[in-house]
Protein backbone atom coordinates (compact mmCIF):
# COMPACT_ATOMS: atom_id res chain seq x y z
CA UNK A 1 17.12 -23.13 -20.17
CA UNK A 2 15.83 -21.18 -16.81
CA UNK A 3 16.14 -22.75 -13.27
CA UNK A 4 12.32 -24.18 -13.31
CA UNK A 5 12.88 -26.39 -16.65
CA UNK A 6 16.46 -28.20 -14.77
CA UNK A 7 14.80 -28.37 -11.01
CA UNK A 8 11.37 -29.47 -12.64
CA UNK A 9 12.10 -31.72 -15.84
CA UNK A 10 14.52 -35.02 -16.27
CA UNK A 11 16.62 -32.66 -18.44
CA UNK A 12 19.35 -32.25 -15.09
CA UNK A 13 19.37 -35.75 -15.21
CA UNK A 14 20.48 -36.20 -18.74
CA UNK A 15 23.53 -33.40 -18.14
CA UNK A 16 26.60 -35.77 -18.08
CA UNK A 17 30.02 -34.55 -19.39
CA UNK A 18 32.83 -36.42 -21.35
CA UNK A 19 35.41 -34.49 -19.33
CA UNK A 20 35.95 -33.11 -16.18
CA UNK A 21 36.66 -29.22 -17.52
CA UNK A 22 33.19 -30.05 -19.10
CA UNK A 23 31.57 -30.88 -15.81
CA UNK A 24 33.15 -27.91 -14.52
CA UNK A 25 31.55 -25.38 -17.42
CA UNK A 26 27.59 -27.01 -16.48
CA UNK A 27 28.02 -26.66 -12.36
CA UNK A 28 29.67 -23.25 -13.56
CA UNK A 29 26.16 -22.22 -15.83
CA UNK A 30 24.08 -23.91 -12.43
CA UNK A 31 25.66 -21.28 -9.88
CA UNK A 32 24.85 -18.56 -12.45
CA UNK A 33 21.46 -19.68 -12.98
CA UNK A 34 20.92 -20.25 -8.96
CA UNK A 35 22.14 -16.73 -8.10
CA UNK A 36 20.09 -14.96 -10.82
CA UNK A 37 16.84 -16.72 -9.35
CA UNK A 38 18.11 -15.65 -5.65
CA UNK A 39 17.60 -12.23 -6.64
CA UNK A 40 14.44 -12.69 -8.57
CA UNK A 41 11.55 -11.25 -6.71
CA UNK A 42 8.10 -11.64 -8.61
CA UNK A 43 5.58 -8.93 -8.65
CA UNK A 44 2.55 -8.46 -8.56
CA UNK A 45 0.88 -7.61 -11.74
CA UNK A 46 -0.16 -3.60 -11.57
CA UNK A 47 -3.66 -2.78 -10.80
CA UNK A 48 -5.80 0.07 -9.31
CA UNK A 49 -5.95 -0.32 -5.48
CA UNK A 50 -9.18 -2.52 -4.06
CA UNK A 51 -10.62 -1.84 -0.91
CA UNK A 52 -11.13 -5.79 -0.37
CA UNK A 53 -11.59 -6.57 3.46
CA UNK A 54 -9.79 -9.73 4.05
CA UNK A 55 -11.44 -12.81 6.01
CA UNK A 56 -8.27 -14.82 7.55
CA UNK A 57 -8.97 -18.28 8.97
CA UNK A 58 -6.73 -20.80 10.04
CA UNK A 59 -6.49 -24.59 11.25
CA UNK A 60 -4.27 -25.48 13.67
CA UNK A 61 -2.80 -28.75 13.18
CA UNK A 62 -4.42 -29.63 9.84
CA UNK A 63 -3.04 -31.34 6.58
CA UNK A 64 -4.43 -31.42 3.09
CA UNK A 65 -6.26 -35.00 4.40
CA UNK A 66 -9.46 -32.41 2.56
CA UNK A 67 -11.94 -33.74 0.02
CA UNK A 68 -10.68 -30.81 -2.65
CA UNK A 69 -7.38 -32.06 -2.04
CA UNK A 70 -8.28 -35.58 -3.50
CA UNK A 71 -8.97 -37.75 -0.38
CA UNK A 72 -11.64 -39.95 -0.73
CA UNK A 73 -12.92 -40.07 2.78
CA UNK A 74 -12.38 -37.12 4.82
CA UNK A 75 -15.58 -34.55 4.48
CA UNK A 76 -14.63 -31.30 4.09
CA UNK A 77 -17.75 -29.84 2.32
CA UNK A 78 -17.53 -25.84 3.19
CA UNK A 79 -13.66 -25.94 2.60
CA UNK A 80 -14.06 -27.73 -0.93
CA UNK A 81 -16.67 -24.82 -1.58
CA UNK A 82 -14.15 -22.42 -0.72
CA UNK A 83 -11.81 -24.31 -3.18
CA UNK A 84 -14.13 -24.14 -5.87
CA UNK A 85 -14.68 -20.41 -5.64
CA UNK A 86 -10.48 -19.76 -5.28
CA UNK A 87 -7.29 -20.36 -6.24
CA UNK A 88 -6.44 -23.69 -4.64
CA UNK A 89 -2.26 -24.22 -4.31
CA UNK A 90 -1.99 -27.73 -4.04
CA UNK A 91 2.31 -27.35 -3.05
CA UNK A 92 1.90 -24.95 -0.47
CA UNK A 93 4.58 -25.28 2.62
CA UNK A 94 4.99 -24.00 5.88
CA UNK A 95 8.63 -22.76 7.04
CA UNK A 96 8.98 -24.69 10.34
CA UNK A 97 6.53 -27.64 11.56
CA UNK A 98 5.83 -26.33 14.76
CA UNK A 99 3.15 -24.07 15.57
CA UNK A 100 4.76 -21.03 17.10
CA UNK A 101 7.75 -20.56 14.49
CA UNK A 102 5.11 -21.01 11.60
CA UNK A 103 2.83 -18.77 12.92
CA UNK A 104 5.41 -15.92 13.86
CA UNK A 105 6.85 -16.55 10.57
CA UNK A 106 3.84 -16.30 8.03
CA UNK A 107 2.12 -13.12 10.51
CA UNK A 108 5.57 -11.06 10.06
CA UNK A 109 6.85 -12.26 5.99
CA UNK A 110 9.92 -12.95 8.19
CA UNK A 111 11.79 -16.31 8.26
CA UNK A 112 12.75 -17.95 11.04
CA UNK A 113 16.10 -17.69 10.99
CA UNK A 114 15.27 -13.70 11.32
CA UNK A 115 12.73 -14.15 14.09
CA UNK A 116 14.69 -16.70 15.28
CA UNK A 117 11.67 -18.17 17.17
CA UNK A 118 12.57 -22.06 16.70
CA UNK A 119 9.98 -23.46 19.16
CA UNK A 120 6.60 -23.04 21.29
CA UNK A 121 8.10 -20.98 23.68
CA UNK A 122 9.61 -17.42 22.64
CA UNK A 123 7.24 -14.48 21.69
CA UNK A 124 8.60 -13.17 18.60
CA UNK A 125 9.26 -9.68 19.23
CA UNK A 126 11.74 -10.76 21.84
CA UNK A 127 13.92 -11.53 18.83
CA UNK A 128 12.32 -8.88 16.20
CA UNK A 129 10.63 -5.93 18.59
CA UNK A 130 10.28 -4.12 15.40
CA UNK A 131 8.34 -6.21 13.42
CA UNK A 132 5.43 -4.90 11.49
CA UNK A 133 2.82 -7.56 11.19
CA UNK A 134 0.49 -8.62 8.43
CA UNK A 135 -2.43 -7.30 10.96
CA UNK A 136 -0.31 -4.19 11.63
CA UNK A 137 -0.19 -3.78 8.09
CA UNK A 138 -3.70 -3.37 7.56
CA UNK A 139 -4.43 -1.46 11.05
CA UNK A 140 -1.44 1.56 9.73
CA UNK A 141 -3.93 1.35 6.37
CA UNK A 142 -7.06 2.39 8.35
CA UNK A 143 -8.95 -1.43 8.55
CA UNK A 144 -11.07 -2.40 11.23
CA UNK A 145 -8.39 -5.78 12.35
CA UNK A 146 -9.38 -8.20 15.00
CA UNK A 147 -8.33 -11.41 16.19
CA UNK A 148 -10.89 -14.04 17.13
CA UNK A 149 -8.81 -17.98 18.75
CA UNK A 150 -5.70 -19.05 17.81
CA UNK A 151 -3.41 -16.97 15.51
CA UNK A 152 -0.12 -16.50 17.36
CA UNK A 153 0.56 -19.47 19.50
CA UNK A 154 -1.68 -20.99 22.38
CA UNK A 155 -0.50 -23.68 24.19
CA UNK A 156 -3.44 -26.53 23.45
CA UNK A 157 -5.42 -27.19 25.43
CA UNK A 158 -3.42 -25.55 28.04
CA UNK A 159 -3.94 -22.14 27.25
CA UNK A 160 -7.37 -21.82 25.39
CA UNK A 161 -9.43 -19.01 26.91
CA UNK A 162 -6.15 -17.17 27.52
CA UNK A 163 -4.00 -14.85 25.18
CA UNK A 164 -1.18 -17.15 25.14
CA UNK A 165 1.76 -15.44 23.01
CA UNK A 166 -0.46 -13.21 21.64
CA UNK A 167 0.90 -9.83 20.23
CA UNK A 168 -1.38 -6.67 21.45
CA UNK A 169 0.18 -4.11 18.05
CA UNK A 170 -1.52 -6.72 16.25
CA UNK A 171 -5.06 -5.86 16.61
CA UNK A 172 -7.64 -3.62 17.69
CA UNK A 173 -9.90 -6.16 20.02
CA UNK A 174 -9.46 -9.84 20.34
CA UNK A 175 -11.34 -12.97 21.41
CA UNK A 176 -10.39 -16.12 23.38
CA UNK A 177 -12.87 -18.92 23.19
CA UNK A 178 -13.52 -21.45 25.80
CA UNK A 179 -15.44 -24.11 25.65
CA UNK A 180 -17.02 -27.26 26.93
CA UNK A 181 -13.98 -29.48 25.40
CA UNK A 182 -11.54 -27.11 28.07
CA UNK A 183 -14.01 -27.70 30.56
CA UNK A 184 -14.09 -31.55 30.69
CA UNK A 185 -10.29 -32.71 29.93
CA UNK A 186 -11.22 -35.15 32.22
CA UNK A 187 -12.99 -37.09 30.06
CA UNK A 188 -10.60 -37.06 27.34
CA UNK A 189 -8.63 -40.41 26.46
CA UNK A 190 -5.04 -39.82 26.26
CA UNK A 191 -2.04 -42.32 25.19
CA UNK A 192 -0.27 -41.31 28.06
CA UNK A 193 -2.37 -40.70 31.41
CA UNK A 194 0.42 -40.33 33.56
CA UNK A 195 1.83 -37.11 32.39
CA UNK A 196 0.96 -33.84 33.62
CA UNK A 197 -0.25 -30.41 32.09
CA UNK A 198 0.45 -29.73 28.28
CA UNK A 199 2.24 -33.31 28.03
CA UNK A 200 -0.93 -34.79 29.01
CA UNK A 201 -3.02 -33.57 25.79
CA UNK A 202 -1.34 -31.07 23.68
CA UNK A 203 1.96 -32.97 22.72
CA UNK A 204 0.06 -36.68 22.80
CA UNK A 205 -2.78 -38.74 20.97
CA UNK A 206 -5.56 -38.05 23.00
CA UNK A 207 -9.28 -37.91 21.75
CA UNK A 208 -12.93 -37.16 22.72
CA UNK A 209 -16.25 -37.93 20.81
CA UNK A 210 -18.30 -35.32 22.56
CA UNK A 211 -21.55 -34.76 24.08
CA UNK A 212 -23.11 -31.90 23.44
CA UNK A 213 -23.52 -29.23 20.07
CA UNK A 214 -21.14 -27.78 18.25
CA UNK A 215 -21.60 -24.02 19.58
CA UNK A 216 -20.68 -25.04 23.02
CA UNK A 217 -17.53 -26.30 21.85
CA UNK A 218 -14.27 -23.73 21.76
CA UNK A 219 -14.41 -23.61 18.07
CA UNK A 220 -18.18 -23.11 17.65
CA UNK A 221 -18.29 -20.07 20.11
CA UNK A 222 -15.00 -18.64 17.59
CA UNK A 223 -17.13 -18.82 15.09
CA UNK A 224 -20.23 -17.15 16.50
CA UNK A 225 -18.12 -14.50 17.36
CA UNK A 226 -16.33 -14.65 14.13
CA UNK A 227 -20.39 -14.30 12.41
CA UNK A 228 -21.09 -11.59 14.97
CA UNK A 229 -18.34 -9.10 14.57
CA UNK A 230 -18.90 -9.58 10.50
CA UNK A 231 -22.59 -8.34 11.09
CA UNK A 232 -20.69 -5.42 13.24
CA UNK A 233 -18.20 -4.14 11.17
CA UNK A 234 -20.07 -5.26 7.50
CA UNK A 235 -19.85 -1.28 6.52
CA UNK A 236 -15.94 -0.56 7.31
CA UNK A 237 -13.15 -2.38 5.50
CA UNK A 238 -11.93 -5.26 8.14
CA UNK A 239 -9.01 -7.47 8.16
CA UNK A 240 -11.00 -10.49 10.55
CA UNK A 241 -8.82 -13.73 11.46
CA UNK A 242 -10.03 -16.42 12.74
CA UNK A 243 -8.31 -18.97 14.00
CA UNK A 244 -9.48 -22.53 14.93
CA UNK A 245 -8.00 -24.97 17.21
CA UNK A 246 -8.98 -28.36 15.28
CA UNK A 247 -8.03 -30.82 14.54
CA UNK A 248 -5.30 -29.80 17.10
CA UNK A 249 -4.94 -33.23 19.69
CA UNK A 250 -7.00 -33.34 21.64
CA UNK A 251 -9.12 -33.90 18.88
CA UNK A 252 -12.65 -32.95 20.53
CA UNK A 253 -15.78 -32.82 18.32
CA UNK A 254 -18.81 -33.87 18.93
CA UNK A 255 -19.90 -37.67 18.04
CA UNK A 256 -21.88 -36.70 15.23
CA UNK A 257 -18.62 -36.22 13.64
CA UNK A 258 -17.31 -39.21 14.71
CA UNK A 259 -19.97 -41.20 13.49
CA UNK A 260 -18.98 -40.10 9.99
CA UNK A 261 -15.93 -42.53 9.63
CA UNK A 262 -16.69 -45.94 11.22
CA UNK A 263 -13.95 -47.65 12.53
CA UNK A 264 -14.23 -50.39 10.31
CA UNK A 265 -13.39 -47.73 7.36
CA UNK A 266 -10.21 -46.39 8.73
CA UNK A 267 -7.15 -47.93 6.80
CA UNK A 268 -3.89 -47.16 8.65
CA UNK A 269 -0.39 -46.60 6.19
CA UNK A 270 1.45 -49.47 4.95
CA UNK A 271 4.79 -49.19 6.28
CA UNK A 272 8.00 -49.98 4.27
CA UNK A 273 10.44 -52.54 5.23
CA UNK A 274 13.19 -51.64 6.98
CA UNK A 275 12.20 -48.52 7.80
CA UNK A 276 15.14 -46.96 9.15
CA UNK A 277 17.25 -47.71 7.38
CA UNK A 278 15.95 -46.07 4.71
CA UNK A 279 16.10 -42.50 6.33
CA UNK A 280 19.26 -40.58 8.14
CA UNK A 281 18.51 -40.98 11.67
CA UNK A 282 17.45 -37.26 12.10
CA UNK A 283 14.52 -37.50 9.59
CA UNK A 284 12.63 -40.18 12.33
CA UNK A 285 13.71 -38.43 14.88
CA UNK A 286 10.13 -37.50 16.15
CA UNK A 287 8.93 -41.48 16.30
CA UNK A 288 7.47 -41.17 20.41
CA UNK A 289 7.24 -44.38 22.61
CA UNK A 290 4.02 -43.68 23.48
CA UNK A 291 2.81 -43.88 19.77
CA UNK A 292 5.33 -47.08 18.99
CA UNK A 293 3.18 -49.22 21.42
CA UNK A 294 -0.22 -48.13 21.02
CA UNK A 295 -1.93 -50.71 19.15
CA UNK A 296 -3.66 -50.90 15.80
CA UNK A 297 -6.77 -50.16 17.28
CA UNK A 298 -5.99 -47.54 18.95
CA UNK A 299 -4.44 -45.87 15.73
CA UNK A 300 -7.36 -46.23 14.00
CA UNK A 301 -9.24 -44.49 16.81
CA UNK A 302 -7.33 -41.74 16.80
CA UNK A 303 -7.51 -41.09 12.82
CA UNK A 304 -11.01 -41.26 12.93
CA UNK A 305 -10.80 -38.58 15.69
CA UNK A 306 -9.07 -36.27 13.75
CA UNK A 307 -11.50 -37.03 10.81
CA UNK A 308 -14.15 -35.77 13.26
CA UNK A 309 -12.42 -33.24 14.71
CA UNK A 310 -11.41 -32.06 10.80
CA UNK A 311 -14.93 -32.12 10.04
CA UNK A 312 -16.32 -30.29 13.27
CA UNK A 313 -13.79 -27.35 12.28
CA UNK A 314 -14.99 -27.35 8.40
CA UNK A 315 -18.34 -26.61 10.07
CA UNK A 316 -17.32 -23.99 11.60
CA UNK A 317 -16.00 -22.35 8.80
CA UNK A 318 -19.22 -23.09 6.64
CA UNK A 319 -21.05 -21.09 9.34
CA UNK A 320 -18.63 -18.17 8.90
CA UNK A 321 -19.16 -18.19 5.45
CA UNK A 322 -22.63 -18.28 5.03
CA UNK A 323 -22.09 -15.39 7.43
CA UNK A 324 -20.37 -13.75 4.47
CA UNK A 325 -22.81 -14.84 1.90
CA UNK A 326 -25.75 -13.31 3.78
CA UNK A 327 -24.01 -10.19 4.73
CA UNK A 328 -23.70 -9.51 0.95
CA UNK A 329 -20.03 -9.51 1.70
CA UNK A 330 -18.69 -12.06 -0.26
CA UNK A 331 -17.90 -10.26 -3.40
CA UNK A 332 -16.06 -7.37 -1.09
CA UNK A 333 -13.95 -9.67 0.79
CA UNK A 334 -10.78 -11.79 0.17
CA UNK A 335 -10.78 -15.37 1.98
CA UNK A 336 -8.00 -16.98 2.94
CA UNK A 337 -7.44 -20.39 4.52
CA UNK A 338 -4.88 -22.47 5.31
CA UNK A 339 -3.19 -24.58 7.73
CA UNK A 340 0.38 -23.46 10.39
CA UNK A 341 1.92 -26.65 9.04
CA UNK A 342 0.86 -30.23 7.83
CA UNK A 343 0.61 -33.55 10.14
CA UNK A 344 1.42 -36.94 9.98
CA UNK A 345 -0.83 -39.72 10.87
CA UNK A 346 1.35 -42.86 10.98
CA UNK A 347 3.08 -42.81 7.84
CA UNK A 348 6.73 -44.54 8.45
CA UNK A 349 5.44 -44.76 12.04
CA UNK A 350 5.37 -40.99 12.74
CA UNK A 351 2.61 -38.69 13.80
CA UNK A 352 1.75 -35.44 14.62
CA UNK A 353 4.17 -32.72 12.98
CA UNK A 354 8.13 -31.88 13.54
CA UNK A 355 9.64 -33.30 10.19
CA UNK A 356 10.54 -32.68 6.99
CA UNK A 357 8.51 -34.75 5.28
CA UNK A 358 5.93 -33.81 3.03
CA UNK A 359 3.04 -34.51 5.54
CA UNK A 360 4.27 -32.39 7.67
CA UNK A 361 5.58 -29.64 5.84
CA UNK A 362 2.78 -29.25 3.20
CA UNK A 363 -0.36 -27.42 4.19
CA UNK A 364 -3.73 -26.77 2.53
CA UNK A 365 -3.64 -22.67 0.91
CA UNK A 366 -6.81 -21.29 -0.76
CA UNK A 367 -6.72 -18.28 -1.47
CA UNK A 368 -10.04 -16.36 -3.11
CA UNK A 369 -9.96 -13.16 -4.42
CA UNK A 370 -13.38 -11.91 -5.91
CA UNK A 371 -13.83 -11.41 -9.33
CA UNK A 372 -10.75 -13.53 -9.94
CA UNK A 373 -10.88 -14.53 -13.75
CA UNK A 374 -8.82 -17.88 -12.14
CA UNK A 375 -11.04 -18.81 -9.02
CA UNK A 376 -11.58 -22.63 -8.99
CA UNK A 377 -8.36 -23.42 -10.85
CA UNK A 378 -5.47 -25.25 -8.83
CA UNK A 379 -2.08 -24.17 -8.52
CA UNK A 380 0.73 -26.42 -8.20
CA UNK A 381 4.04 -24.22 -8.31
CA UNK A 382 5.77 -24.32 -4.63
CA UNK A 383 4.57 -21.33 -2.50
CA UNK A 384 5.81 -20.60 0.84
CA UNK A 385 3.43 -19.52 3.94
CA UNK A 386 5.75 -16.59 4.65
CA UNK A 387 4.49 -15.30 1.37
CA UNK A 388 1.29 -14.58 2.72
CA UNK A 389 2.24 -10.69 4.44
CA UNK A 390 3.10 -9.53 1.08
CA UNK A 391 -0.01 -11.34 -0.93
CA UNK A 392 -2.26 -10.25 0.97
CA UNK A 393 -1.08 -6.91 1.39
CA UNK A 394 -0.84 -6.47 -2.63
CA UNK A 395 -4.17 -7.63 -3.21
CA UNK A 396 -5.84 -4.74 -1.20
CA UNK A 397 -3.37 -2.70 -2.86
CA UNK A 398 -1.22 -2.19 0.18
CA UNK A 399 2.14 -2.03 0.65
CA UNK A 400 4.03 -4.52 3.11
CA UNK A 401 7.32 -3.59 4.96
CA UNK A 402 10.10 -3.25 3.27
CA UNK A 403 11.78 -6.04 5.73
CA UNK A 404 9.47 -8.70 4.95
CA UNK A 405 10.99 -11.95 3.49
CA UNK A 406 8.28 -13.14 1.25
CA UNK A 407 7.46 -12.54 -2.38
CA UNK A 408 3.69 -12.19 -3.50
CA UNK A 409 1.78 -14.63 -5.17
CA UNK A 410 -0.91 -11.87 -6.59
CA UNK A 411 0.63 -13.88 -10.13
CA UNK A 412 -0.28 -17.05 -9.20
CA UNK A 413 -3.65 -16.16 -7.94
CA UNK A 414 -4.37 -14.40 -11.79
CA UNK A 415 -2.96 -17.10 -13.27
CA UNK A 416 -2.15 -20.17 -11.48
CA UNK A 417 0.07 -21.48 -14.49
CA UNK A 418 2.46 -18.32 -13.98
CA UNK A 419 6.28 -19.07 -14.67
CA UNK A 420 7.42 -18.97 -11.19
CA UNK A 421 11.12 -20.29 -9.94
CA UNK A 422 10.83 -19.53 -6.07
CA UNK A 423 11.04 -22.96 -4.30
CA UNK A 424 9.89 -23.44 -0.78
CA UNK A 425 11.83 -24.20 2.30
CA UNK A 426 11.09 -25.53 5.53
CA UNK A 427 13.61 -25.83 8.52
CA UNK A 428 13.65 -27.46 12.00
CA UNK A 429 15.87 -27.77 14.76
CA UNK A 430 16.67 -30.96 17.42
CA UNK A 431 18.23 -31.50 20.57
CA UNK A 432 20.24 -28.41 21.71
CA UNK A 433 23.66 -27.52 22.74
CA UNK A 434 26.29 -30.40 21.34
CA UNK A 435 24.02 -32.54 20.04
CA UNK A 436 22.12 -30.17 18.27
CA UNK A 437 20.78 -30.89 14.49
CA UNK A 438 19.76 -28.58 12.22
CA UNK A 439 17.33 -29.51 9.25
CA UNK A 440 16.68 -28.13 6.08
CA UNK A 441 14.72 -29.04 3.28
CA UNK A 442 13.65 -27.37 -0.23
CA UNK A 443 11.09 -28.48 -2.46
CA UNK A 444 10.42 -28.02 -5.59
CA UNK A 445 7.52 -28.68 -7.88
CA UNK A 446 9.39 -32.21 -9.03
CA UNK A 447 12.19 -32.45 -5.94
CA UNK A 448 12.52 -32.34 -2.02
CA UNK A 449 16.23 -32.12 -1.04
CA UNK A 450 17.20 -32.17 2.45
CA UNK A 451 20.22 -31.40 4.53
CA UNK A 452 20.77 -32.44 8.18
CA UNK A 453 23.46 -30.05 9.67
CA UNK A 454 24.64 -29.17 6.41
CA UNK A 455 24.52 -32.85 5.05
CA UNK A 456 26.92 -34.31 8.04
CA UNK A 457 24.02 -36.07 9.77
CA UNK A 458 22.44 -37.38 6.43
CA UNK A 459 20.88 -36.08 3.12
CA UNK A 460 17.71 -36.73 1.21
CA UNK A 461 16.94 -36.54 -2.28
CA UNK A 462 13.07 -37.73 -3.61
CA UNK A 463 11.03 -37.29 -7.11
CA UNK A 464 8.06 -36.87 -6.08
CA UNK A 465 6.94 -37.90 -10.03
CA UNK A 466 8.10 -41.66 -9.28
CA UNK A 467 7.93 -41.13 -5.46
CA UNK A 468 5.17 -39.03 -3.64
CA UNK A 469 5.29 -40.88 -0.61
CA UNK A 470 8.95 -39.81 0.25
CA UNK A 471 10.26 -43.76 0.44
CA UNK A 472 13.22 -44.05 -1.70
CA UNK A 473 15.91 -41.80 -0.99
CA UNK A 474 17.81 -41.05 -3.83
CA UNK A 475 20.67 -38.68 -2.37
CA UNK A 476 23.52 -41.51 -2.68
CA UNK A 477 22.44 -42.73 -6.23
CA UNK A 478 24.80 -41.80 -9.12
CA UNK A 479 22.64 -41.01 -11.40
CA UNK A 480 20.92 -38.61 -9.55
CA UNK A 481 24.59 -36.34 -8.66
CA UNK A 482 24.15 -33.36 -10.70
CA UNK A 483 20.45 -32.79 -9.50
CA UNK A 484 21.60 -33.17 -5.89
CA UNK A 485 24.40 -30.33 -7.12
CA UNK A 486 22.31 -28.60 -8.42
CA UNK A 487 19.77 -28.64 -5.29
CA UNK A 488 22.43 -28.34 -2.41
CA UNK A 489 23.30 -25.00 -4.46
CA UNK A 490 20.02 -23.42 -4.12
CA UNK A 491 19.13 -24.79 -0.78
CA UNK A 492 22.25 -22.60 0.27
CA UNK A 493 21.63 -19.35 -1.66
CA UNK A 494 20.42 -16.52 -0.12
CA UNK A 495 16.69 -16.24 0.45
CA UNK A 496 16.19 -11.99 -0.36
């Protein structure tokens, strides 16, 4: 029996022992089993080296609220193309819900616990000066690489147009949009008027149905530039990433996008009773004032504003690929898209990201290779963002740095049905000095398990089978002790 059949099956839950030197001998075969997968690093099936270029884009801020991830009403028509023509991962996690340690993670293959970047304010080669980058990595192999928006952290809106905590090795030119939705903050609705700066937009529900067209708008000129430097460089191998700043709040599109979910349409989450008690106190943490008292109306208006703003940025991407399509460079290029982390809209009365909850630790991954024999399948083993240095790297038949932290999923992108016993894991950090709280969680393709300051401010334990929606914790119930054994054991192994 390998790790993936106990962490993915019912089997763990059937392991009970008449005596105790019995119980002993099972947690004694689960440490073996957890160390051998600790040192298991998949690889990526041997093939000649491909000159691929590699088209990078990423939302900031997004979940998988897509129509090719199932939802009924969001419309995400160039993205679900994208799907269709790639390997979808449909349990794909970021490694922190915050934009700066995601992005510094999955742009080095490092963890954060190595770049020890743990919020939206430290440039990661403070902590890691050595670093070689996933843009680096293609630059040292000769690509054209260039950076068009947001792809190491911007302060939104604060510091669009700027180069916020950019990293210069990284690339050979760069591009900082600016458009008319930095120009007129002032006409941007915000739960909380009174505060200043970033607080005022960046950190709060705030929302704008736009005049104007989409190319004025920061996004739109990305992706003109993004179509432009495609028509430029369409003869060299390029490594292009793009990134987009929606549905990042403020969530700014023009009305057009807006009118595409009426008001009357928007359902906002049933919330359980009781709600905290349900959860260690850690896990709700994030729950804002400002967001507590806002009213049901006002909910609803700002989901349907990051429905717009969602479908404003799928346009943009449609544009870009066209691009591709027209260039003839579609069937020489790898796309990638994806998300820094996931985002919660309401559910158990939290929004926006820092948890470690599924909403906010999943995020949409497509990855399409071309000429992949399993492009339009969907994979649903747990994959990590961090992976994405050394997957993208092995595709083009590069090699990453030996330092990076992630494994490659070339296997899962031949064949999404791969045996494959890497979980994913996701931290966070609250409060600082004595009353700091450390979070970690690990998922699984059947379990999350989570761990607040190494289970003394509360643990969680959820089958996602029975329980998608994260509502009944199971960490305290009996007859779930030997899978929480078993899952405290791996959460605590050794990543490399």
């Amino acid at each position: 029996m390998n790790l993936k059949s106990l962490i993915s099956s019912h089997v763990v839950q059937k392991i009970r022992c008449r005596t105790e030197s019995g119980r002993h001998h099972w947690l004694a075969v689960i440490c073996g089993v957890v160390l051998f997968a600790s040192a298991y690093q998949p690889v990526g099936i041997a093939a000649d080296p491909v000159r691929f270029n590699v088209l990078h884009i990423v939302s900031d801020d997004l979940n998988t609220r897509l129509g090719c991830y199932g939802d009924p009403q969001v419309k995400s028509p160039n993205i679900d193309r994208l799907a269709a023509r790639g390997v979808r991962f449909d349990r794909a996690y970021c490694q922190y819900p915050l934009c700066n340690p995601s992005r510094a993670s999955f742009l080095t293959g490092l963890r954060p616990d190595t770049t020890r970047v743990l919020e939206n304010a430290t440039q990661f080669r403070k902590n890691v000066p050595n670093a070689v980058s996933l843009p680096q990595t293609f630059r040292k192999a000769g690509y054209f690489v260039s950076r068009i928006g947001k792809l190491y952290h911007y302060g939104v809106p604060g510091q669009i147009g700027t180069d916020g905590l950019d990293d210069p090795a990284s690339w050979e030119t760069v591009f900082n949009p600016r458009g008319r939705d930095k120009d007129e903050e002032d006409k941007i609705f915000t739960l909380k008027p009174d505060a200043k700066n970033e607080a005022r937009f960046g950190a709060v529900l705030s929302w704008l149905a736009a005049d104007g067209e989409d190319a004025e708008q920061t996004d739109g000129i990305g992706a003109n530039q993004a179509i432009r430097l495609l028509e430029k460089h369409k003869d060299q191998p390029f490594y292009l990433a793009v990134g987009f700043y929606r549905p990042h709040t403020p969530y700014v599109a023009p009305k057009k996008y807006f009118d595409l979910y009426p008001l009357n349409s928007i359902q906002l989450p049933q919330l359980p009773d009781e709600l905290r008690k349900r959860f260690p106190a850690p896990a709700l943490a994030s729950i804002r004032n400002e967001e507590e008292s806002a009213t049901d109306d006002q909910r609803r208006q700002a989901i349907q504003a990051y429905f717009a703003s969602t479908s404003f940025m799928d346009a943009q991407v449609g544009r870009v690929l066209e691009a591709l399509d027209q260039l003839k460079l579609t069937e020489k290029t790898i796309v990638v898209f994806h998300s820094d982390h996931g985002y919660h809209l309401g559910e158990k009365r939290l929004w926006q990201k820092m948890t470690l909850f599924e909403e906010s630790t999943r995020v949409p991954l497509i990855v399409s290779v071309p000429g992949n024999a399993a492009n339009g399948k969907v994979c649903r083993r747990p994959v990590e963002l961090v992976d994405l240095h050394r997957t993208l790297a092995d595709a083009c038949g590069l090699s990453a740095d030996t330092a990076t932290e992630d494994a490659s999923l070339k296997p899962l992108i031949e064949n999404p049905e791969a045996e494959w016993t890497k979980p994913a894991r996701t931290q966070i950090v609250r409060g600082g000095g004595n009353n700091q709280v450390i979070g970690r969680s690990l998922r699984t393709e059947k379990w999350r398990y989570t761990e607040w300051s190494d289970g003394q401010r509360g643990v969680e334990l959820y089958d996602h089978d029975a329980d998608p929606q994260e509502l009944n914790n199971l960490a305290t119930n009996p007859q779930f002790e030997t899978t929480a054994t078993l899952l405290k054991l791996l959460l605590h192994q050794p990543t490399r």
